[in-house]
Protein backbone atom coordinates (compact mmCIF):
# COMPACT_ATOMS: atom_id res chain seq x y z
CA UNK A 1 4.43 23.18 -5.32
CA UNK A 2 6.54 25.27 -8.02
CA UNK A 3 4.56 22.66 -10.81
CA UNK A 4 5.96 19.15 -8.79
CA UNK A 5 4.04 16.81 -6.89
CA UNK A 6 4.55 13.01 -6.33
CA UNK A 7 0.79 12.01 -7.12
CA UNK A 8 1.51 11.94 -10.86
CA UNK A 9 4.40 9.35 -10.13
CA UNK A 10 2.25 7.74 -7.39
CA UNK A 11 -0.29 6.91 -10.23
CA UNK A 12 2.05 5.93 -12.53
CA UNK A 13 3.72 3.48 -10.47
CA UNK A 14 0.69 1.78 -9.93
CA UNK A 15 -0.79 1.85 -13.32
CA UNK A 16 2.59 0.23 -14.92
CA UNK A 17 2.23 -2.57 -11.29
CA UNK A 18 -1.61 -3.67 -11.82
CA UNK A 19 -2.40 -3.37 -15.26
CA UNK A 20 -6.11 -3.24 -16.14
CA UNK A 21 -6.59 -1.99 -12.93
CA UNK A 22 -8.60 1.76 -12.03
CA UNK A 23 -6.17 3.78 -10.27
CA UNK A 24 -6.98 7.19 -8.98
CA UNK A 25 -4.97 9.52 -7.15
CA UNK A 26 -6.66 12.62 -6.02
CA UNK A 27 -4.81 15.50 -3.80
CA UNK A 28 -6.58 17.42 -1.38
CA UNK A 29 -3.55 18.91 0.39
CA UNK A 30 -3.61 22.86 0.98
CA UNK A 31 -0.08 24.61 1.22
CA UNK A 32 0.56 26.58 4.57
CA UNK A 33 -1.86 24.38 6.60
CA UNK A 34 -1.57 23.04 9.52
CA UNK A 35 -3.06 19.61 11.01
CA UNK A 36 -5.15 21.96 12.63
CA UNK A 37 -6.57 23.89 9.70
CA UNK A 38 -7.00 20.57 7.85
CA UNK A 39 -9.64 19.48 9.88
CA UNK A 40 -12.69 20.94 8.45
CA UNK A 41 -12.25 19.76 5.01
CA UNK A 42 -11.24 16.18 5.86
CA UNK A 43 -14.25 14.31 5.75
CA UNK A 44 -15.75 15.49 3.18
CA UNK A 45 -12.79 14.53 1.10
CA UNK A 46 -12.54 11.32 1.84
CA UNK A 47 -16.35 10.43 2.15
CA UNK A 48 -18.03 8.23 -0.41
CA UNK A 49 -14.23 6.97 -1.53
CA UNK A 50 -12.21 3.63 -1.04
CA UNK A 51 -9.00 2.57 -0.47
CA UNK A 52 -6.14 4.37 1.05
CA UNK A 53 -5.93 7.95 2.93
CA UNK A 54 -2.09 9.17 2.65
CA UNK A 55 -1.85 11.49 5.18
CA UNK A 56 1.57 14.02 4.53
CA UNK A 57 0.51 16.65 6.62
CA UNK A 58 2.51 18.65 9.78
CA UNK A 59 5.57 20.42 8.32
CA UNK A 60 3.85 23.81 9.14
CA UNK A 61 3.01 22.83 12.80
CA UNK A 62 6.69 22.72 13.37
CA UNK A 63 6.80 26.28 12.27
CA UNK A 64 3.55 27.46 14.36
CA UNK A 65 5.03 25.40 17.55
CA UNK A 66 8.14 27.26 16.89
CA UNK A 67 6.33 30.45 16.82
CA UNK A 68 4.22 29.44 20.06
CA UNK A 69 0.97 29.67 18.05
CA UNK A 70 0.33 26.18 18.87
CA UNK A 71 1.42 23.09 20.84
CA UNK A 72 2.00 19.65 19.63
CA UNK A 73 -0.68 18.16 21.95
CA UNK A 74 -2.87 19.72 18.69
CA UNK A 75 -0.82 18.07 16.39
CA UNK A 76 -1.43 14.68 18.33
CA UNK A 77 -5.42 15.64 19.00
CA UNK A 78 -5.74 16.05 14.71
CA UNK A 79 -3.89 13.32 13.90
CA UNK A 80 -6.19 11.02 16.10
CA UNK A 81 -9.26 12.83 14.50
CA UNK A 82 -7.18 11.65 10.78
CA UNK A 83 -6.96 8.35 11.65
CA UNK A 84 -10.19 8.00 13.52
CA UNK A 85 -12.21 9.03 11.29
CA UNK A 86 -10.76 7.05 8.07
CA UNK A 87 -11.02 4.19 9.98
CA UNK A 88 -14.47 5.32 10.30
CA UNK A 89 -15.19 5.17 6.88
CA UNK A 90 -13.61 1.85 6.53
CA UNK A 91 -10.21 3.29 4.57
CA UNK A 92 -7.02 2.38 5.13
CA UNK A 93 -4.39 5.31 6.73
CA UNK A 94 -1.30 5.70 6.38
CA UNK A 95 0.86 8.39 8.01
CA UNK A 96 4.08 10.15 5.79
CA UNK A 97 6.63 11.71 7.82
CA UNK A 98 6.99 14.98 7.40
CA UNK A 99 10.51 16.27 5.67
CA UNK A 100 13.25 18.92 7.40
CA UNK A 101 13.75 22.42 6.80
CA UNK A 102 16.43 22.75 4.64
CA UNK A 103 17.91 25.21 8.12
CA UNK A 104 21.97 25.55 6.86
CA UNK A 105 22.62 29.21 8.07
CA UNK A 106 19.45 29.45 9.87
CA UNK A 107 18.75 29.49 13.37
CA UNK A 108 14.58 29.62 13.03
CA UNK A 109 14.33 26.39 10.71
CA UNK A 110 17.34 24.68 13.27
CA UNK A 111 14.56 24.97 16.13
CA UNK A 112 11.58 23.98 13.76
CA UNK A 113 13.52 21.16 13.34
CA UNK A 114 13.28 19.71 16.80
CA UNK A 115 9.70 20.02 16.59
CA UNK A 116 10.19 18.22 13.35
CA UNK A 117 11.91 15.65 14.97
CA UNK A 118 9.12 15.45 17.51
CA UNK A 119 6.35 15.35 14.97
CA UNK A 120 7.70 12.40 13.52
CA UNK A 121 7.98 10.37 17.00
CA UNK A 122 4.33 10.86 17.39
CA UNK A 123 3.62 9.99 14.11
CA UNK A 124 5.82 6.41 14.86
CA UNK A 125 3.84 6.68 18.10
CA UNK A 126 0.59 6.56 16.86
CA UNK A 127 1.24 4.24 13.90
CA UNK A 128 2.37 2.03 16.48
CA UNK A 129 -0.94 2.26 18.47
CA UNK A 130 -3.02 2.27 15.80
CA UNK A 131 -1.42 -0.30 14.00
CA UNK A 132 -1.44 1.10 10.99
CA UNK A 133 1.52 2.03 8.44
CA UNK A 134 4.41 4.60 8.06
CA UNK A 135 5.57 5.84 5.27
CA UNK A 136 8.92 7.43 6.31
CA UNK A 137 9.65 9.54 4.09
CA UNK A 138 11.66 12.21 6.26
CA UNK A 139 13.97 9.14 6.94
CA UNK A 140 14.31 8.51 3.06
CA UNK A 141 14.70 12.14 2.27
CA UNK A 142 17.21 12.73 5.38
CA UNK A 143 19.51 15.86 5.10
CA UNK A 144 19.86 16.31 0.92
CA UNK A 145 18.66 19.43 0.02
CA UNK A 146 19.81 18.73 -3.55
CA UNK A 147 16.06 17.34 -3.50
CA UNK A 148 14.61 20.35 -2.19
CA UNK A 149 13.35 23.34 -4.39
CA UNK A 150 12.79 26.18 -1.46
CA UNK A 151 13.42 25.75 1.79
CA UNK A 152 11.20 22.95 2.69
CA UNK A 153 9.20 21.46 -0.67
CA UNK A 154 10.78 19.06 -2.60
CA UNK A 155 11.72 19.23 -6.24
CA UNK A 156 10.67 16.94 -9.26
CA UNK A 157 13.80 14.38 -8.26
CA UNK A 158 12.48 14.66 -4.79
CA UNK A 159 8.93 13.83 -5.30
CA UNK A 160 9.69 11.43 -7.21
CA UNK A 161 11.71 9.87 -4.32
CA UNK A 162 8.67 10.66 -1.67
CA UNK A 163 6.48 8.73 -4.82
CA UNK A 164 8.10 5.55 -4.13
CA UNK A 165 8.17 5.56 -0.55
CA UNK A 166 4.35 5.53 -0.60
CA UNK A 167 4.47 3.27 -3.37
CA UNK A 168 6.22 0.65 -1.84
CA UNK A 169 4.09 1.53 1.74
CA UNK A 170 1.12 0.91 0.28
CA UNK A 171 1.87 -2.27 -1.86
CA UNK A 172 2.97 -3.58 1.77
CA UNK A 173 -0.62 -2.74 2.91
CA UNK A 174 -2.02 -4.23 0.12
CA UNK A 175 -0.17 -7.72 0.53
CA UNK A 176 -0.73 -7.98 4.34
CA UNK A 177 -4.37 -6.89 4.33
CA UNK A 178 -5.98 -7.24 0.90
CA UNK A 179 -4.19 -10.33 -0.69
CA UNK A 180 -4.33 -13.59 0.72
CA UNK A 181 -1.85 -16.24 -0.90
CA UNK A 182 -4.86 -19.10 -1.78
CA UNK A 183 -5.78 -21.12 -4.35
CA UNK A 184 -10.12 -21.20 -5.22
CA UNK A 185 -12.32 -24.42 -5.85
CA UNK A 186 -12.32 -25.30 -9.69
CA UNK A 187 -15.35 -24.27 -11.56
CA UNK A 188 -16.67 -26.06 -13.02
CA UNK A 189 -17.29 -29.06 -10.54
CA UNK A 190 -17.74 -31.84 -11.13
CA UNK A 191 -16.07 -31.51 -14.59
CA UNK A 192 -16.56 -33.33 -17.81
CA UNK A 193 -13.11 -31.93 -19.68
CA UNK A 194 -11.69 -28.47 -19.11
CA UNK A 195 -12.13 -26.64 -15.79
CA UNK A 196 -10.79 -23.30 -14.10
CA UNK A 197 -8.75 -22.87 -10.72
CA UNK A 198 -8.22 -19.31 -9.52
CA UNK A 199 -5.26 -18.65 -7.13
CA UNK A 200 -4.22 -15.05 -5.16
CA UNK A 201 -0.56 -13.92 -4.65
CA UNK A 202 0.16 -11.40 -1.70
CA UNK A 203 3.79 -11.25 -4.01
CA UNK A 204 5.39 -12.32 -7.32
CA UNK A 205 6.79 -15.78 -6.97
CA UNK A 206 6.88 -19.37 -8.82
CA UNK A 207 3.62 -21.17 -8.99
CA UNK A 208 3.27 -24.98 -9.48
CA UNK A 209 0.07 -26.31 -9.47
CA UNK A 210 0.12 -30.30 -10.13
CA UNK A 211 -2.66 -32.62 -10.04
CA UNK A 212 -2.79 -36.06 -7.95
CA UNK A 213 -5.24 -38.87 -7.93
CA UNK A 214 -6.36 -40.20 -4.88
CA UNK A 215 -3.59 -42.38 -4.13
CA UNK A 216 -0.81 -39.20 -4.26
CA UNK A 217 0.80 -40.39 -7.45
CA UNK A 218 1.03 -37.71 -9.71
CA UNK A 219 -0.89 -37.51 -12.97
CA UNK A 220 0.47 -34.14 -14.22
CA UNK A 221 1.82 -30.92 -14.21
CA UNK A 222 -0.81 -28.21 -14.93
CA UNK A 223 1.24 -24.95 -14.25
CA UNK A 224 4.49 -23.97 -13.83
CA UNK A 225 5.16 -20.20 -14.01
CA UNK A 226 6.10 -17.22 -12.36
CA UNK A 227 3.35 -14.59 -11.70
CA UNK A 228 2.87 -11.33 -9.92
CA UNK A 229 0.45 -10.20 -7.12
CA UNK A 230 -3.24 -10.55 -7.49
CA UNK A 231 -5.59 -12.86 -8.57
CA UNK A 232 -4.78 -15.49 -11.78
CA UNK A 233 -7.01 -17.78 -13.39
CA UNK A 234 -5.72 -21.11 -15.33
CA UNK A 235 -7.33 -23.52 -17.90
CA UNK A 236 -6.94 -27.18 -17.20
CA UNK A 237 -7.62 -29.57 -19.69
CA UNK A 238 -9.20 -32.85 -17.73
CA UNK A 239 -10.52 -34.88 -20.97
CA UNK A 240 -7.77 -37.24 -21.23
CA UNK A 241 -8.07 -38.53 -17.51
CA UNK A 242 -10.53 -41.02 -16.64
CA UNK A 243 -13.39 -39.91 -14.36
CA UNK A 244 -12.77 -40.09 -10.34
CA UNK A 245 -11.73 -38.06 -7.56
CA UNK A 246 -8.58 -35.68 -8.19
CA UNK A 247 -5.97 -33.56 -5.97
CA UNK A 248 -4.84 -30.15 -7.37
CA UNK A 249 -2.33 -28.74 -5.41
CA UNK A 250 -0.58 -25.18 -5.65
CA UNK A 251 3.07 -24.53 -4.21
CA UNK A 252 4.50 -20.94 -3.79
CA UNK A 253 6.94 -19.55 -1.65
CA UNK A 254 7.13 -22.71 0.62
CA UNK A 255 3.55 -22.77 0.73
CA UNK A 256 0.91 -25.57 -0.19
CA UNK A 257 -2.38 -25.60 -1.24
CA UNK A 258 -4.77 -27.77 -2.03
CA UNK A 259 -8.13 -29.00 -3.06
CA UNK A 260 -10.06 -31.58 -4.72
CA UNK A 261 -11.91 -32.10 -7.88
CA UNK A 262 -14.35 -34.51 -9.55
CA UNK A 263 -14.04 -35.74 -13.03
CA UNK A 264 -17.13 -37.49 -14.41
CA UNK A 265 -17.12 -38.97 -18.10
């Protein structure tokens, strides 16, 4: 709207957070629709794709309730079709809140925001039930129409905002659902000199990873770092050790790992 939009940022957050990574951010929003209206061209925008659905849609129902056009038992009916069906097609959704009417010195946009209000608990409602995530971005954006353009759409500072919101929403769903903190078996195994050991972060954080023999004294120190979310990969150099049975074991965040190795000469 007016030339802003958060996607842009959205992307750009994410490109500068997993580097070497494909992001794509597509928007298939339609200004002046309703949840209602939306319907039709839902699935077809979401089918063959992975990922994440962002769902920022009901603003305008709290005009047409308003109006008496339509009742929030629709709202509900299309957000459970929304959520449904990207579940459906094995996505991940997650629900924005919808932003208030800028409504100083205006009675109309006062009473749309009750239903706005309302909107919102249902949203919390069904995020709840579905347990799936919020991104509450009417609670970030709260009363400051210095980040409004019109009377309802943000501005560049504002999207912006609303970008980081979902940014930081969907890095949670990515951490609790798609990373697992772990460390992999070495390949190659047995190994005659140097060897790999993959480990996953759900967050950034210190990683020691220090190798035992079978008795539990310590031979040495293999990595000692900080690193970010996602999956790592290290080099270990084994050809000064004499062959036998070995312990490698990761700590992070209070966690320990472990797993064994064979060295044969």
């Amino acid at each position: 709207m007016g030339g802003f939009s958060f996607q842009k940022y959205l992307k750009q957050n994410f490109e500068n957070c997993y580097t070497g990574k494909t992001i794509t951010v597509t928007n298939n929003g339609v200004a002046g629709e309703t949840t209602v209206q939306g319907i039709p061209r839902f699935e077809p925008a979401i089918a063959k794709r992975t990922g994440f659905v962002l769902i920022f849609i009901g603003a305008n129902d709290a005009q047409w309730i308003a109006n008496k056009k339509m009742k929030i038992g629709e709202t509900e009916k299309s957000m459970r079709y929304y959520i449904e069906t990207a579940l459906q097609h094995k996505l991940i959704p997650i629900i924005g809140t919808v932003q208030f009417y800028n409504d100083e010195n205006n009675q109309f946009l006062k009473k749309c925001n009750l239903y706005v209000k309302q909107i919102n608990a249902l949203y919390r409602r069904l995020a709840k039930e579905y347990h799936i995530y919020l991104a509450d971005i009417n609670r970030a954006m709260g009363r400051d129409f210095m980040l409004y353009q019109d009377l309802i759409h943000p501005n560049d500072k504002g999207y912006r905002l609303i970008s980081f919101i979902w940014f930081d929403t969907i890095n949670q769903a990515i951490e609790e659902k798609l990373l697992l903190i772990g460390i992999n078996q070495n390949y190659p195994n047995p190994v005659h000199d140097i060897t790999r050991i993959g480990f996953s972060l759900s967050q950034a954080g210190k990683v020691e990873i220090r190798l035992y023999n079978i008795s539990g004294t310590q031979i040495k120190l293999l990595y000692n770092e900080y690193q970010g979310a996602g999956y790592h990969e290290i080099a270990a150099n084994l050809s000064d050790l004499p062959a036998g049975i070995y312990l490698y074991v990761m700590q992070v965040g209070g966690q320990q790992l472990s797993k064994k190795l064979l060295l044969v000469k």
